[in-house]
C-alpha atoms as a PDB file:
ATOM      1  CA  UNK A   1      37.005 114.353  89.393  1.00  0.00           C
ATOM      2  CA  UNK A   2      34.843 115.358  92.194  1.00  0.00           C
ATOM      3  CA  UNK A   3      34.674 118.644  94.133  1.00  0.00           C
ATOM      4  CA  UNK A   4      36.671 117.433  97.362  1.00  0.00           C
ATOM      5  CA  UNK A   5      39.925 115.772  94.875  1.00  0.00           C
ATOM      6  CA  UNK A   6      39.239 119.241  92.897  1.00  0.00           C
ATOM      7  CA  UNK A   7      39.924 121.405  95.848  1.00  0.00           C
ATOM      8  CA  UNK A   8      43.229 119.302  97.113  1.00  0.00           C
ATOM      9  CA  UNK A   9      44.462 119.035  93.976  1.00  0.00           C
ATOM     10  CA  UNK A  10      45.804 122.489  92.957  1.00  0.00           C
ATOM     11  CA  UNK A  11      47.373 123.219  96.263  1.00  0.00           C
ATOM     12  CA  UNK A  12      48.558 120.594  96.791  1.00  0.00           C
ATOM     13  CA  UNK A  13      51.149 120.163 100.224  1.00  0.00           C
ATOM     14  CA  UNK A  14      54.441 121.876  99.271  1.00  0.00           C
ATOM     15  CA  UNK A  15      56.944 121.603 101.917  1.00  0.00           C
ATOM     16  CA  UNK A  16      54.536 121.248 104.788  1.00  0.00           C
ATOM     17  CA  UNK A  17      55.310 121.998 107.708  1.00  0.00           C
ATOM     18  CA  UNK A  18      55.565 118.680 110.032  1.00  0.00           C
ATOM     19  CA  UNK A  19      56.576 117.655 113.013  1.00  0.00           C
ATOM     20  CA  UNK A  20      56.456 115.303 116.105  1.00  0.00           C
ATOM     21  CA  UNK A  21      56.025 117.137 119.282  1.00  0.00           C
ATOM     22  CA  UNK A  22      56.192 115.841 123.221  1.00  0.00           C
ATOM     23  CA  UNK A  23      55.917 117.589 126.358  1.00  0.00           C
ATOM     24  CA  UNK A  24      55.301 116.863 129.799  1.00  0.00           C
ATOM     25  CA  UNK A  25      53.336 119.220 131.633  1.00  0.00           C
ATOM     26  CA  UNK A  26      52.859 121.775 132.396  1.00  0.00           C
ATOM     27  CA  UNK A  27      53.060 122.858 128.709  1.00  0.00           C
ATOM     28  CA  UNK A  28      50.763 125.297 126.200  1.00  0.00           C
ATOM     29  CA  UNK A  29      51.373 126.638 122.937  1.00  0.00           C
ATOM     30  CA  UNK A  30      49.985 129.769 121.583  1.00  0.00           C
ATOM     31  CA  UNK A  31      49.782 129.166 117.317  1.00  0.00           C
ATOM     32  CA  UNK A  32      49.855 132.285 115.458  1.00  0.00           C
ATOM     33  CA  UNK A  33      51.121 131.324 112.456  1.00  0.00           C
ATOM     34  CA  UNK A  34      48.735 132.435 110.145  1.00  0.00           C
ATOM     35  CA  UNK A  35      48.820 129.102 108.769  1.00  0.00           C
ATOM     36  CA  UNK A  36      45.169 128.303 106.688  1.00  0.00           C
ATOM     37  CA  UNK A  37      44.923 124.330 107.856  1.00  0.00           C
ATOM     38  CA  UNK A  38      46.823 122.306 110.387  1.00  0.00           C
ATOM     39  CA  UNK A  39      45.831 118.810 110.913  1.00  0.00           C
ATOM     40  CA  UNK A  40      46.792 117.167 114.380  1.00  0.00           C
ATOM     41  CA  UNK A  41      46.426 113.976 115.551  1.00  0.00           C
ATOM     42  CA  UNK A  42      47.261 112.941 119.593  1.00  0.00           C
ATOM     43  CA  UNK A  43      49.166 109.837 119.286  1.00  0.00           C
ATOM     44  CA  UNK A  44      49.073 109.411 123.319  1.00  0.00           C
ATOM     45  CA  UNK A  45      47.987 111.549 126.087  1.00  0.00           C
ATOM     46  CA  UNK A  46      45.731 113.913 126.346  1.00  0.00           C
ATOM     47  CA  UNK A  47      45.473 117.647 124.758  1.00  0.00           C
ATOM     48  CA  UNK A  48      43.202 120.876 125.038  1.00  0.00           C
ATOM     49  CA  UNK A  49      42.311 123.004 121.724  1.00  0.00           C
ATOM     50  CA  UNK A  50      41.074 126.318 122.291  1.00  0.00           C
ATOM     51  CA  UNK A  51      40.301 128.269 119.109  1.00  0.00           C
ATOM     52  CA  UNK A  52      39.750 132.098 120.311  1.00  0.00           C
ATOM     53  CA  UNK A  53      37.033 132.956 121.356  1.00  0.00           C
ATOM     54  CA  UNK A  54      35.591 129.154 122.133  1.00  0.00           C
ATOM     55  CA  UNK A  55      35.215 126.743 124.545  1.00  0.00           C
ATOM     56  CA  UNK A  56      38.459 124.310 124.575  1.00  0.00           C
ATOM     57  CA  UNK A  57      37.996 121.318 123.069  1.00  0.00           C
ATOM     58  CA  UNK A  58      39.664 117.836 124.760  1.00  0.00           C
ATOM     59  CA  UNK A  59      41.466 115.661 121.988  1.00  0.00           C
ATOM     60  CA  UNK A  60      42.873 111.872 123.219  1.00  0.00           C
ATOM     61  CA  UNK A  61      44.730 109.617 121.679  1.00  0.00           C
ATOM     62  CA  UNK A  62      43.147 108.213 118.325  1.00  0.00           C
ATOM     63  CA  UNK A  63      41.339 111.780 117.752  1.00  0.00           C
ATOM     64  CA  UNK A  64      42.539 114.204 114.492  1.00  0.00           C
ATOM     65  CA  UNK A  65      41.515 117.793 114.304  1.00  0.00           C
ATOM     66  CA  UNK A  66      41.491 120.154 111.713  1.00  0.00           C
ATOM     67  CA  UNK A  67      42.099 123.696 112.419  1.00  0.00           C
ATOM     68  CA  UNK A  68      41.060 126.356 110.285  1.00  0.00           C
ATOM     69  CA  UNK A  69      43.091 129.131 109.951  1.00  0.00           C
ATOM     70  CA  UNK A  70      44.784 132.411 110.266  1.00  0.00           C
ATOM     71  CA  UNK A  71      42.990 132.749 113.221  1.00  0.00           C
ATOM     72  CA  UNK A  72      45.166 132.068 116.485  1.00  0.00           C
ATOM     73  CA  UNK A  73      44.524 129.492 118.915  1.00  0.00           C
ATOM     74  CA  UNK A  74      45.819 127.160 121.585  1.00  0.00           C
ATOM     75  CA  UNK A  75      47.012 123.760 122.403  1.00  0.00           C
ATOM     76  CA  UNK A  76      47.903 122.660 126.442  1.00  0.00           C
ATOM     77  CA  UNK A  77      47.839 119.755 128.696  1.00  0.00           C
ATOM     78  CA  UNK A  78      44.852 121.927 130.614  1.00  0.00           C
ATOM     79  CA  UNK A  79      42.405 124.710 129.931  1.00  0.00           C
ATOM     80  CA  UNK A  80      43.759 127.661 131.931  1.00  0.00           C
ATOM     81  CA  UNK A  81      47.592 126.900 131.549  1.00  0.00           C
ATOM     82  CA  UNK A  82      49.351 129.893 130.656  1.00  0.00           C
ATOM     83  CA  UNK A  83      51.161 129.763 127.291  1.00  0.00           C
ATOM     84  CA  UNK A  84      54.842 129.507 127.862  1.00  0.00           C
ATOM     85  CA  UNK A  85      55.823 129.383 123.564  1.00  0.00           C
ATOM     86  CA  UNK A  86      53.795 131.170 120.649  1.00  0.00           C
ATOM     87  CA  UNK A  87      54.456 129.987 117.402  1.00  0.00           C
ATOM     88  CA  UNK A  88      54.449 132.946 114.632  1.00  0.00           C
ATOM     89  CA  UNK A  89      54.401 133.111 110.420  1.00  0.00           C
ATOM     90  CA  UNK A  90      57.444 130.651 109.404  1.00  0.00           C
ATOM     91  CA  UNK A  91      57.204 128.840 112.384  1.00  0.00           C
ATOM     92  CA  UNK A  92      59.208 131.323 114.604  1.00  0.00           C
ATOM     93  CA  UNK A  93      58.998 129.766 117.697  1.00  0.00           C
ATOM     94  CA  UNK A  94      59.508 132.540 120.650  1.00  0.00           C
ATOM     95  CA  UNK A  95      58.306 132.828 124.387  1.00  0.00           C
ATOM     96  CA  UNK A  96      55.767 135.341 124.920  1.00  0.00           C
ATOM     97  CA  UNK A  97      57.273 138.039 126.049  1.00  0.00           C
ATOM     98  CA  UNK A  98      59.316 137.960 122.082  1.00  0.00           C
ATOM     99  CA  UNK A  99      62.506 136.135 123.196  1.00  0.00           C
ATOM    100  CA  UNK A 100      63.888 133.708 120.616  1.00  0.00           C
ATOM    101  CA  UNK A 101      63.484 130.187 121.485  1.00  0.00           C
ATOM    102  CA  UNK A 102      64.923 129.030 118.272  1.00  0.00           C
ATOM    103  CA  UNK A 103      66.855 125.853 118.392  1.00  0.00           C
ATOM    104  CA  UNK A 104      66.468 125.467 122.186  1.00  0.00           C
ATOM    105  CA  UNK A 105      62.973 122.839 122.474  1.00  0.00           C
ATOM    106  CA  UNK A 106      64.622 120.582 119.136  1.00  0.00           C
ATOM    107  CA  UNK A 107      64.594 116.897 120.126  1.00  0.00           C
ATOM    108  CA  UNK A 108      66.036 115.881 116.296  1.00  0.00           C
ATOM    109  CA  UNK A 109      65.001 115.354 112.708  1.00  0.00           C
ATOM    110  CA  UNK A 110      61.313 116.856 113.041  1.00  0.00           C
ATOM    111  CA  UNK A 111      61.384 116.523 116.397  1.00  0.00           C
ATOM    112  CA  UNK A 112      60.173 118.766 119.068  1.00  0.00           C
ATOM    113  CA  UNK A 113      58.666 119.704 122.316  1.00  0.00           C
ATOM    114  CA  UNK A 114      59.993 120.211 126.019  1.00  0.00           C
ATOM    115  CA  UNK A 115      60.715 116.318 126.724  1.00  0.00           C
ATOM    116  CA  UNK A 116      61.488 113.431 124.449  1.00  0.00           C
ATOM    117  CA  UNK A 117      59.748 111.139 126.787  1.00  0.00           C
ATOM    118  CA  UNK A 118      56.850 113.494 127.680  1.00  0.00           C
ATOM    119  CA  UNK A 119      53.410 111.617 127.779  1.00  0.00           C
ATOM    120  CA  UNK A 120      51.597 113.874 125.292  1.00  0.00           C
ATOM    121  CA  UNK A 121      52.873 113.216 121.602  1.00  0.00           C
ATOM    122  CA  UNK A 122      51.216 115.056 118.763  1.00  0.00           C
ATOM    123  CA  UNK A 123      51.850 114.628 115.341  1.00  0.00           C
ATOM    124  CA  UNK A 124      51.593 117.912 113.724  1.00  0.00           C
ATOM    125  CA  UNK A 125      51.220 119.110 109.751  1.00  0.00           C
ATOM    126  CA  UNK A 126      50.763 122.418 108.206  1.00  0.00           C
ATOM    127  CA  UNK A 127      49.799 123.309 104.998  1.00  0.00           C
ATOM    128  CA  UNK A 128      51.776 126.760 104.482  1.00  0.00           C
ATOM    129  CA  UNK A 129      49.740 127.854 100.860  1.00  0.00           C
ATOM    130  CA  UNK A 130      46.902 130.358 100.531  1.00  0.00           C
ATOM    131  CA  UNK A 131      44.916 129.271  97.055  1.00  0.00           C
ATOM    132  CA  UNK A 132      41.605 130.371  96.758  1.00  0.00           C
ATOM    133  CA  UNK A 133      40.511 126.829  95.359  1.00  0.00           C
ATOM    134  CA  UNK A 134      41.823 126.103  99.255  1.00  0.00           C
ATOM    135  CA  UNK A 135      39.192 129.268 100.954  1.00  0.00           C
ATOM    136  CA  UNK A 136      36.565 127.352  99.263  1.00  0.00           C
ATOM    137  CA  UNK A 137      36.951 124.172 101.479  1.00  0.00           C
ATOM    138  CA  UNK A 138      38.165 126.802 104.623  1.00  0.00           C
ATOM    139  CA  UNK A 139      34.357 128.138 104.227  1.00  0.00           C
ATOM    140  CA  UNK A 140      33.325 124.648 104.721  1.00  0.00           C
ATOM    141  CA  UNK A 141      35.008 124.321 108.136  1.00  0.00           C
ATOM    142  CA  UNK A 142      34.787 125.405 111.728  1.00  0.00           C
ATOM    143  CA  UNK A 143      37.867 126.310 113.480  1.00  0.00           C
ATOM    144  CA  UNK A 144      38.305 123.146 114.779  1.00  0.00           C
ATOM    145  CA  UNK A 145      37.101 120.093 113.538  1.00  0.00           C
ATOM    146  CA  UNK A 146      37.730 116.955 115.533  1.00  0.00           C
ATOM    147  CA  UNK A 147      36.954 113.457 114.302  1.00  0.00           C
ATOM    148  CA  UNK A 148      37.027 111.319 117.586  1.00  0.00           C
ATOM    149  CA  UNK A 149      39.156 108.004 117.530  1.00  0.00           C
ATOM    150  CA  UNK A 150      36.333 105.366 117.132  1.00  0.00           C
ATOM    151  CA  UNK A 151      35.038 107.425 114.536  1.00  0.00           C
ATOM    152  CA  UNK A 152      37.448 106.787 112.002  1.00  0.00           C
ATOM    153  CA  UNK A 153      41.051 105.662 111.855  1.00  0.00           C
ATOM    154  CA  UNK A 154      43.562 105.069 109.183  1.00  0.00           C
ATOM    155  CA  UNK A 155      46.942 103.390 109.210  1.00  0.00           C
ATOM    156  CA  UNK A 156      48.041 106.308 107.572  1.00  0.00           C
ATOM    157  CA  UNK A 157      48.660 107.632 111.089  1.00  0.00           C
ATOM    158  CA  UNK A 158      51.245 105.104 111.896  1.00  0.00           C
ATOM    159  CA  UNK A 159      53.039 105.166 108.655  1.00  0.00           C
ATOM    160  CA  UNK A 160      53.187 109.434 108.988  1.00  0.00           C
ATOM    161  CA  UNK A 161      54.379 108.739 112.637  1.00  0.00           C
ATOM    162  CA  UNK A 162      57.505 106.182 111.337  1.00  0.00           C
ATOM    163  CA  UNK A 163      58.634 108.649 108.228  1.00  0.00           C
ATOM    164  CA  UNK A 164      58.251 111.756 110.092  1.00  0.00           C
ATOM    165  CA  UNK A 165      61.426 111.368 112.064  1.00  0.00           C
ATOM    166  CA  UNK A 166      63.351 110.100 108.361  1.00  0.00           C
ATOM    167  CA  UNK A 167      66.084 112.070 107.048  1.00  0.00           C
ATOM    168  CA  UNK A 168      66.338 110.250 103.529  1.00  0.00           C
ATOM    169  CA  UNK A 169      66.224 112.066  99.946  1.00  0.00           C
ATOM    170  CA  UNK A 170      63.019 113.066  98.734  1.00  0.00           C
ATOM    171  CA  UNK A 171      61.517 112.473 102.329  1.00  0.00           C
ATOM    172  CA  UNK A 172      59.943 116.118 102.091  1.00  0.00           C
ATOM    173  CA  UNK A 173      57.463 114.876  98.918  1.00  0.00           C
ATOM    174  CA  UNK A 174      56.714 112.024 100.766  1.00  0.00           C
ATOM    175  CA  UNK A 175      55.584 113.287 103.736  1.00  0.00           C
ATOM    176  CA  UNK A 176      53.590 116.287 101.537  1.00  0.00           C
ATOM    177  CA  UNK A 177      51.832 113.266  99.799  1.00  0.00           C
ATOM    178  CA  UNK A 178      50.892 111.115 103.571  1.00  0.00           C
ATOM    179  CA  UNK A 179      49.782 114.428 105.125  1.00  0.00           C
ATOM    180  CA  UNK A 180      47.601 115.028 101.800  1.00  0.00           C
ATOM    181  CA  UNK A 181      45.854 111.721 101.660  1.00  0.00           C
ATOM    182  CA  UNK A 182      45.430 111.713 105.614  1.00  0.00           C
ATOM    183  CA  UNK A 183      43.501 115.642 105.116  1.00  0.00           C
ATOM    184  CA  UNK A 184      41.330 113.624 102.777  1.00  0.00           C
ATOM    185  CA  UNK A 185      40.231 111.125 105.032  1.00  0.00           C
ATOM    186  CA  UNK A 186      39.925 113.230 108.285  1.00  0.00           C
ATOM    187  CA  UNK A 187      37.419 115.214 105.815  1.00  0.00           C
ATOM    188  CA  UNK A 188      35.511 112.558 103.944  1.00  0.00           C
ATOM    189  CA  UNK A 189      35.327 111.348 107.987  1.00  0.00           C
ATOM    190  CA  UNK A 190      34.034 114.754 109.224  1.00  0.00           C
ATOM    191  CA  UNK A 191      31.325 115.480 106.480  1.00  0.00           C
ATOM    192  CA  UNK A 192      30.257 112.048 106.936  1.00  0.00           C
ATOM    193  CA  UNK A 193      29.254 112.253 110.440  1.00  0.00           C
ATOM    194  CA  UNK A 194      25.849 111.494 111.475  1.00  0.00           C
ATOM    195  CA  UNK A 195      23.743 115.158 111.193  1.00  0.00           C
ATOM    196  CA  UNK A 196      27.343 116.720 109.854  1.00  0.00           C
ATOM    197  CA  UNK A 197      26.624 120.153 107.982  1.00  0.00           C
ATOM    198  CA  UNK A 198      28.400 119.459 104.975  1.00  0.00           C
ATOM    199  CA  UNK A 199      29.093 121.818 102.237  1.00  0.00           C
ATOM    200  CA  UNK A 200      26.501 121.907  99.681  1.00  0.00           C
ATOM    201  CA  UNK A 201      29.040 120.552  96.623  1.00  0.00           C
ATOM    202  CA  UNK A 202      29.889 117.617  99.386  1.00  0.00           C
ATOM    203  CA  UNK A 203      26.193 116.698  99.502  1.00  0.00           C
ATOM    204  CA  UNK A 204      25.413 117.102  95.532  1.00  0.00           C
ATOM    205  CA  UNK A 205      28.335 114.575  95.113  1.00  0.00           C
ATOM    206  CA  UNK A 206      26.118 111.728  95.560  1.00  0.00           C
ATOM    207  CA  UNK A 207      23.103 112.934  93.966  1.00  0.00           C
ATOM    208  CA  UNK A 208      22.385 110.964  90.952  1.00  0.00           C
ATOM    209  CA  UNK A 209      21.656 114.189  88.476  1.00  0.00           C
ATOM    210  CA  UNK A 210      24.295 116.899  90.435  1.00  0.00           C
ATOM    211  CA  UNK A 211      27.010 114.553  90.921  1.00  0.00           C
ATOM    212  CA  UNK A 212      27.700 113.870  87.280  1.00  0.00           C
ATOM    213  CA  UNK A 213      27.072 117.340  86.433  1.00  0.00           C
ATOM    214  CA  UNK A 214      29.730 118.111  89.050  1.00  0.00           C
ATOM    215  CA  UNK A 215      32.377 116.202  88.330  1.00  0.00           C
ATOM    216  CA  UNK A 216      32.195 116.775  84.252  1.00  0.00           C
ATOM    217  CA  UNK A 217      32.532 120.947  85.009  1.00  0.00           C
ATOM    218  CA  UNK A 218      35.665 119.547  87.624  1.00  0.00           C
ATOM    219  CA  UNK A 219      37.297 117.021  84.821  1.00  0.00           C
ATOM    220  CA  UNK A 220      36.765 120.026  82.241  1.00  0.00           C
ATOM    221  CA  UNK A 221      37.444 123.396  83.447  1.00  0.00           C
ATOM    222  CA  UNK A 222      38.365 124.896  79.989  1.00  0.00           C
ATOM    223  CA  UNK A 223      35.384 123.161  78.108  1.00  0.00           C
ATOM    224  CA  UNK A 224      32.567 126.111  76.589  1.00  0.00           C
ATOM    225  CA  UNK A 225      30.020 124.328  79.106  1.00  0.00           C
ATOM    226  CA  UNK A 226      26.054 126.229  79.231  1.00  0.00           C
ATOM    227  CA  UNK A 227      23.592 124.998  81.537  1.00  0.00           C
ATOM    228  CA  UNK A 228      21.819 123.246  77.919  1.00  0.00           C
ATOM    229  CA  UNK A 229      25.069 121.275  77.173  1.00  0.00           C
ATOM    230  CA  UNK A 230      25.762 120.374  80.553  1.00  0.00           C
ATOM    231  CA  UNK A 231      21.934 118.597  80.670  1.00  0.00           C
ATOM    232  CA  UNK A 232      22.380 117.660  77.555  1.00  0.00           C
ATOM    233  CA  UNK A 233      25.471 115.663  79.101  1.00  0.00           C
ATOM    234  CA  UNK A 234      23.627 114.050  81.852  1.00  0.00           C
ATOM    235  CA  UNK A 235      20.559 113.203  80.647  1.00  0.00           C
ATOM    236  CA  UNK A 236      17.775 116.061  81.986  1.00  0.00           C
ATOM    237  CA  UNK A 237      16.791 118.846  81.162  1.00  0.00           C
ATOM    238  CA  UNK A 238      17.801 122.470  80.896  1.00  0.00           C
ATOM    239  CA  UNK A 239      15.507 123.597  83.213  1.00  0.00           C
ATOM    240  CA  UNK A 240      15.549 120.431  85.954  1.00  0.00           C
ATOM    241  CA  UNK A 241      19.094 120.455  85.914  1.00  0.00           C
ATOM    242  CA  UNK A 242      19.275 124.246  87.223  1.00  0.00           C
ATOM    243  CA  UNK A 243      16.612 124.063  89.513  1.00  0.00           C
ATOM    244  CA  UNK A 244      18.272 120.761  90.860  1.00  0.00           C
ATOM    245  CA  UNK A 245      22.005 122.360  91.074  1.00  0.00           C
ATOM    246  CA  UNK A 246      20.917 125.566  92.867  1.00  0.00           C
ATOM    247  CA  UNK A 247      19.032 123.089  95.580  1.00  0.00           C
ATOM    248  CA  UNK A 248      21.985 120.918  96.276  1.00  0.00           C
ATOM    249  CA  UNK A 249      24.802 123.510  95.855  1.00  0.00           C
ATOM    250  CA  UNK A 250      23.146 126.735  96.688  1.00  0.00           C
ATOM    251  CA  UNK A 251      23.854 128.368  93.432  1.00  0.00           C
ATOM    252  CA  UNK A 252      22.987 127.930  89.954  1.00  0.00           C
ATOM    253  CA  UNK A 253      25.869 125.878  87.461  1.00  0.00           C
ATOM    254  CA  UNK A 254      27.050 129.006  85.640  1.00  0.00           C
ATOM    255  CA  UNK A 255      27.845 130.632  88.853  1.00  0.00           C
ATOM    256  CA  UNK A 256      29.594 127.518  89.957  1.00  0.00           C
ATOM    257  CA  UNK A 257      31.350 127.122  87.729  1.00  0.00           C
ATOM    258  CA  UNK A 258      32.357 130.902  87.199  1.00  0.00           C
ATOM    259  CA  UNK A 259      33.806 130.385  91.008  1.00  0.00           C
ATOM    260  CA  UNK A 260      35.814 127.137  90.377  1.00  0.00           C
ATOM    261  CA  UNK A 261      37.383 128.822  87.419  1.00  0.00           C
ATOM    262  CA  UNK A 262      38.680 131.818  89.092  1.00  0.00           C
ATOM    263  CA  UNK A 263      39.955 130.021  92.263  1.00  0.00           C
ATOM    264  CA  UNK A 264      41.755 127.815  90.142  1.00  0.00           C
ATOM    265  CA  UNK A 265      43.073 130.811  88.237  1.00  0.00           C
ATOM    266  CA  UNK A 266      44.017 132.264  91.225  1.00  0.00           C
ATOM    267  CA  UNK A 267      46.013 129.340  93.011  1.00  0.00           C
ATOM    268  CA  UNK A 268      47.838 128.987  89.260  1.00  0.00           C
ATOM    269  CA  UNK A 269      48.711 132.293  89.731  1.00  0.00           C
ATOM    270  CA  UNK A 270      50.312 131.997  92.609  1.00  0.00           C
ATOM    271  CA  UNK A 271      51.443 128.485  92.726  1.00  0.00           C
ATOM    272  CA  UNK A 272      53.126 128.210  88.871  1.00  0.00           C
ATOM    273  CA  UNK A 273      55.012 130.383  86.878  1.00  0.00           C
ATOM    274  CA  UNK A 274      52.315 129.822  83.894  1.00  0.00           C
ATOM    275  CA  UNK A 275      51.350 133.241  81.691  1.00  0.00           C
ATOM    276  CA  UNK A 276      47.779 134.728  82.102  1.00  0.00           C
ATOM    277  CA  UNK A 277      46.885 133.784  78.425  1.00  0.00           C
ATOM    278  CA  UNK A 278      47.701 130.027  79.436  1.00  0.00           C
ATOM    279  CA  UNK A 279      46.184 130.312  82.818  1.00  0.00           C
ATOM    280  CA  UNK A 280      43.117 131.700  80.993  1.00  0.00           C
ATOM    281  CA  UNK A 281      43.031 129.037  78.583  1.00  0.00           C
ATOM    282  CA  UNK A 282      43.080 126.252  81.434  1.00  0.00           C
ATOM    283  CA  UNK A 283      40.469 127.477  83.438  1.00  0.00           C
ATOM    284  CA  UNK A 284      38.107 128.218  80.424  1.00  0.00           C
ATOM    285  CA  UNK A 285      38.572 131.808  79.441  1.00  0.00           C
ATOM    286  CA  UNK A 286      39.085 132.481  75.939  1.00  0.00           C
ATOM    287  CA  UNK A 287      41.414 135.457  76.467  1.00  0.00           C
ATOM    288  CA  UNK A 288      43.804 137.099  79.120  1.00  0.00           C
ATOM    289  CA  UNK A 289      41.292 140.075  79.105  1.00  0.00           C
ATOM    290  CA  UNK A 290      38.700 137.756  79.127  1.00  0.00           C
ATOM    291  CA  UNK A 291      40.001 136.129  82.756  1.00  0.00           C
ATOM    292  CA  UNK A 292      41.468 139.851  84.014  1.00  0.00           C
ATOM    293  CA  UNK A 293      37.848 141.509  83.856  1.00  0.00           C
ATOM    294  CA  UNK A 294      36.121 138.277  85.364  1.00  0.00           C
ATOM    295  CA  UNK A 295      39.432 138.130  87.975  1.00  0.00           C
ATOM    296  CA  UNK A 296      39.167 141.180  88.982  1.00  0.00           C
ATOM    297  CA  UNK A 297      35.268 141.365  89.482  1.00  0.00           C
ATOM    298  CA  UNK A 298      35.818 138.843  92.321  1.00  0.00           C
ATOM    299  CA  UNK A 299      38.909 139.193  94.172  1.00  0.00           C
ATOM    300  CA  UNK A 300      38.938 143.030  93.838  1.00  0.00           C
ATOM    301  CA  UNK A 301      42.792 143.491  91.798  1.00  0.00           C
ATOM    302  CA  UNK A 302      44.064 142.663  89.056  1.00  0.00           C
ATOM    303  CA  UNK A 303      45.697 138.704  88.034  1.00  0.00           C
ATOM    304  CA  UNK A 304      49.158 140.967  88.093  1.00  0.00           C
ATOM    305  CA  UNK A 305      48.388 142.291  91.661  1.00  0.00           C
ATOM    306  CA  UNK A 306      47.155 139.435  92.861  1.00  0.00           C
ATOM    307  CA  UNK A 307      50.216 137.062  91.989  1.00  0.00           C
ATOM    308  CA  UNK A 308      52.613 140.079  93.138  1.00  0.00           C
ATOM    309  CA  UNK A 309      50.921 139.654  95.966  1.00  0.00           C
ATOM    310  CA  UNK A 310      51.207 136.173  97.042  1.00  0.00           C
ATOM    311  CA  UNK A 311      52.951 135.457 100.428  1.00  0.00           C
ATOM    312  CA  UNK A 312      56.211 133.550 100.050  1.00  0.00           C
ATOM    313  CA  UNK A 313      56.375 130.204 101.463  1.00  0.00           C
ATOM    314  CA  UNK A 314      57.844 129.072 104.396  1.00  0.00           C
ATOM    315  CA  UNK A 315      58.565 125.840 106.836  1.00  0.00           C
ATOM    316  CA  UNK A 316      61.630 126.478 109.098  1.00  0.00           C
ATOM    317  CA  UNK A 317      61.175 125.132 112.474  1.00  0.00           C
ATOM    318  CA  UNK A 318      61.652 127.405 115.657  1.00  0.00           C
END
């Protein structure tokens, strides 16, 4: 497993949010949903992304962007145009001034917007869970990532557009799974990019000493790895092999692997009903007390405090 499949595979989508949207203009959308990705892709017309705080970004037909949440933004058919809907946690959908606009812009089964015909048509999905395995690949990110149409394209885009609008059993997984494997390839696209600023782990991936190293501590979280068995395991020494990691990944393998372990802990604490001895166990701690006094270093509370804590999760369309 590498680091990329290792980060999308805890958190997997859970009853994304998704949705085909059309307008004709005038039309904007303030997004405040708090939500920590949302992948869009412009099936036709044009669009405007404005992060706050940044210069709005034009996205055409072809083009997929990846925006990084909670922090607000905006999508229009122009720079400038005055937000007439903001979209809040849940997907409360009310005008700006707070008046409910629930029900009154549906167009059908995961269908929305202020025109069925309307020239812009977006193809929206949002992942609605907060794992820390997931803040790992948010550091990774601007606020808006957008990988342009004859960059990369994947049929994947066609088949989301034909089941989004399905109202068949079990259509919810499936479109989870399509919005998952499309994430992955707007991502592999986006770090691939000529002079991209990938993530350190991204980079190591394909080194021939790092990689392997990588993707034995991501195929065996529990396993009593050291920095000696792990060279042992590839081939190099103690001492090349942690001068090599900290290059590539910016830290040293220990300290990797010490943050792998607790964000995994941490999204099976708040995605699974497992107990903090088996949690402990699967992520490579010997003992609950063990992973408590590690846990706790990091995030600042308690395994207990930090799974009371976790946000319930929501997708009901405004």
């Amino acid at each position: 497993m590498d680091a990329l499949t290792d980060l999308l595979d805890g958190p997997r989508a859970r009853g994304a949010f998704m949705l085909r949207a059309s307008f004709s203009p005038p039309w904007s959308l303030r997004i405040q949903d708090e939500a920590p990705i949302t992948l869009l892709s412009m099936v036709s017309g044009d669009a405007w992304l404005t992060p706050d705080g940044a210069e709005p970004r034009r996205v055409s037909p072809g083009d997929m962007a990846i925006l990084r949440g909670p922090d607000p933004y905006t999508v229009s058919d122009a720079p400038g145009t005055e937000p007439q809907i903001v979209i809040h946690p849940g997907q409360v959908c009310t005008t700006p001034d707070g008046t409910s606009m629930s029900g009154t812009m549906d167009l059908g089964v995961r269908a929305w917007g202020n025109d069925p015909g309307g020239p812009a048509v977006i193809l929206v999905g949002t992942y609605q869970m907060r794992g820390a395995v997931t803040r790992r690949l948010l550091a990774a990110l601007p606020p808006l990532a957008v990988v342009r149409g004859d960059e990369w394209r994947s049929p994947l885009v066609g088949v989301l557009g034909e089941e989004v609008g399905k109202d068949e059993p079990g259509q919810d997984i499936v479109l989870d799974r399509l919005l998952d494997l499309l994430l992955v390839g707007t991502l592999r696209a986006w770090f691939a990019r000529p002079g991209a600023e990938a993530p350190g782990w991204y980079r190591a991936h394909g080194d021939p000493v790092v990689g392997p190293a990588l993707r034995l501590l991501h195929d065996d979280l529990s396993h009593p790895w050291t920095v000696a068995g792990l060279a042992a395991a590839v081939g190099v020494s103690r001492a090349a092999l942690a001068q090599r990691f900290t290059k590539l990944t910016g830290e040293p393998p220990m300290a990797y692997l010490t943050g792998i372990r607790l964000a995994q802990a941490a999204d099976l604490l708040r995605e699974s009903d497992a107990t903090l001895e088996a949690v402990a166990r699967r992520v490579g701690y010997g003992t609950a007390f063990a992973l408590s006094t590690a846990f706790k270093r990091q995030h600042g509370v308690s395994p207990q405090e930090y799974r009371s804590a976790a946000p319930a999760r929501t997708a009901v369309p405004g």
